[in-house]
Protein backbone atom coordinates (compact mmCIF):
# COMPACT_ATOMS: atom_id res chain seq x y z
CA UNK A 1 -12.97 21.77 -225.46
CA UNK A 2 -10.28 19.55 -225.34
CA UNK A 3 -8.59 18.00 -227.98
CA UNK A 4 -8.23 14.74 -228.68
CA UNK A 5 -5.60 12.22 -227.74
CA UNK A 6 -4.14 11.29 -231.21
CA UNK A 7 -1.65 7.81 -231.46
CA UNK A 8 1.73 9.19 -232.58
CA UNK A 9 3.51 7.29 -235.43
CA UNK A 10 6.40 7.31 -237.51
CA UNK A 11 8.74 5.38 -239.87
CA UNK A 12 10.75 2.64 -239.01
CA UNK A 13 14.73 2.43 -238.92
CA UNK A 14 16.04 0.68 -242.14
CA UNK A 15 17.49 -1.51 -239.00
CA UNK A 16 14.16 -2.16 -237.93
CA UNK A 17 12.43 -2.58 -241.48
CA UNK A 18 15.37 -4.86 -242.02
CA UNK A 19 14.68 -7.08 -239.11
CA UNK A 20 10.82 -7.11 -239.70
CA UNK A 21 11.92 -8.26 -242.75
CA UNK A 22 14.62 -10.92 -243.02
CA UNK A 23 13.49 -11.99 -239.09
CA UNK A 24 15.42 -13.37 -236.40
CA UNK A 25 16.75 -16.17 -238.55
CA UNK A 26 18.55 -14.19 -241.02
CA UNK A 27 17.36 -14.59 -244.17
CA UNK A 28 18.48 -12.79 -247.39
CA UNK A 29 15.31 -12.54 -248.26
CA UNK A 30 11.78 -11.54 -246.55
CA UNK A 31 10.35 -14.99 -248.12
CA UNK A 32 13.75 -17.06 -247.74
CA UNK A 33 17.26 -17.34 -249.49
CA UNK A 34 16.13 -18.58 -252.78
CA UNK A 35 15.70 -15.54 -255.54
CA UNK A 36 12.08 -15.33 -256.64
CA UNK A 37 11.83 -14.14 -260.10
CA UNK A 38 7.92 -13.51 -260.11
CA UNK A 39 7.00 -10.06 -258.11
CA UNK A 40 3.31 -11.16 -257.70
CA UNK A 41 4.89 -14.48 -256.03
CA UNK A 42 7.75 -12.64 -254.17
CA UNK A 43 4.60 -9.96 -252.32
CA UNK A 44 2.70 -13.23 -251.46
CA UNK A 45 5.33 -14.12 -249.40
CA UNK A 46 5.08 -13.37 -245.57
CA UNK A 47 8.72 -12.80 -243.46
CA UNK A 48 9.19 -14.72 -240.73
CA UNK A 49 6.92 -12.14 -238.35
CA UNK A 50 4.13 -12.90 -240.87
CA UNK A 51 4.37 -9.55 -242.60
CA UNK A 52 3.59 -8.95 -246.31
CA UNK A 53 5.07 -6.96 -248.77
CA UNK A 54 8.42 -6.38 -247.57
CA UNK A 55 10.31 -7.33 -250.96
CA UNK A 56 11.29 -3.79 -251.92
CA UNK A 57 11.36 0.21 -251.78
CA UNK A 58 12.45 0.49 -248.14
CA UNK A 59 14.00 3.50 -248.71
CA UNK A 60 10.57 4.71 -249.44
CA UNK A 61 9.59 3.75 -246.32
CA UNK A 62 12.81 4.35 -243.42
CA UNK A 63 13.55 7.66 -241.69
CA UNK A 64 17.46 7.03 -242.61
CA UNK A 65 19.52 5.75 -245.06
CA UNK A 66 21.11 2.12 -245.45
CA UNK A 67 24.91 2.16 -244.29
CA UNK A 68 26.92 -1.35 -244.88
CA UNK A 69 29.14 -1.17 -242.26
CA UNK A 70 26.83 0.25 -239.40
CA UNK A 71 26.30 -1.85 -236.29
CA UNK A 72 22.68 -3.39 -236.48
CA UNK A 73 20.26 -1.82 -233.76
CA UNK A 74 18.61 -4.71 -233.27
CA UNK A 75 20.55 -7.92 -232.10
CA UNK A 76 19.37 -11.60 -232.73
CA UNK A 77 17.76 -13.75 -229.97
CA UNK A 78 20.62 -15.61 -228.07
CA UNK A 79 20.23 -19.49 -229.48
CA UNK A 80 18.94 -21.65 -226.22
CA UNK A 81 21.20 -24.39 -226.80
């Protein structure tokens, strides 16, 4: 019998969860630049790719580890000017 075909998944970058969730436009924030003091406010906040929840515990949720002076994997979009 054979088996079946499972999807394969796995965690994101912290390069990638950071671009899912400050976008192409750079944003400090997943909701904006503007510190929101209210969590329940902050969660109901999509990032720019219209993705929820995104306002903290990455590291929960990366395979590595955050490193400040690392080149980002993913560029931004070239501006059309």
């Amino acid at each position: 019998m054979p088996s079946a075909v499972l999807p394969s998944y796995r965690l994101p970058l912290e390069d990638e969860f950071e671009r899912a969730a400050r976008g192409w436009d750079g944003r400090i924030y997943p909701w904006g630049n503007d510190w929101i003091e209210d969590r329940t406010e902050r969660l109901s906040k999509p990032s720019p790719w219209g993705i929820y929840g995104l306002s903290g515990e990455a590291w929960l949720w990366c395979q590595d580890e955050y490193v400040a002076d690392r080149r980002p994997l993913i560029q931004p979009p070239e501006v059309q000017t």
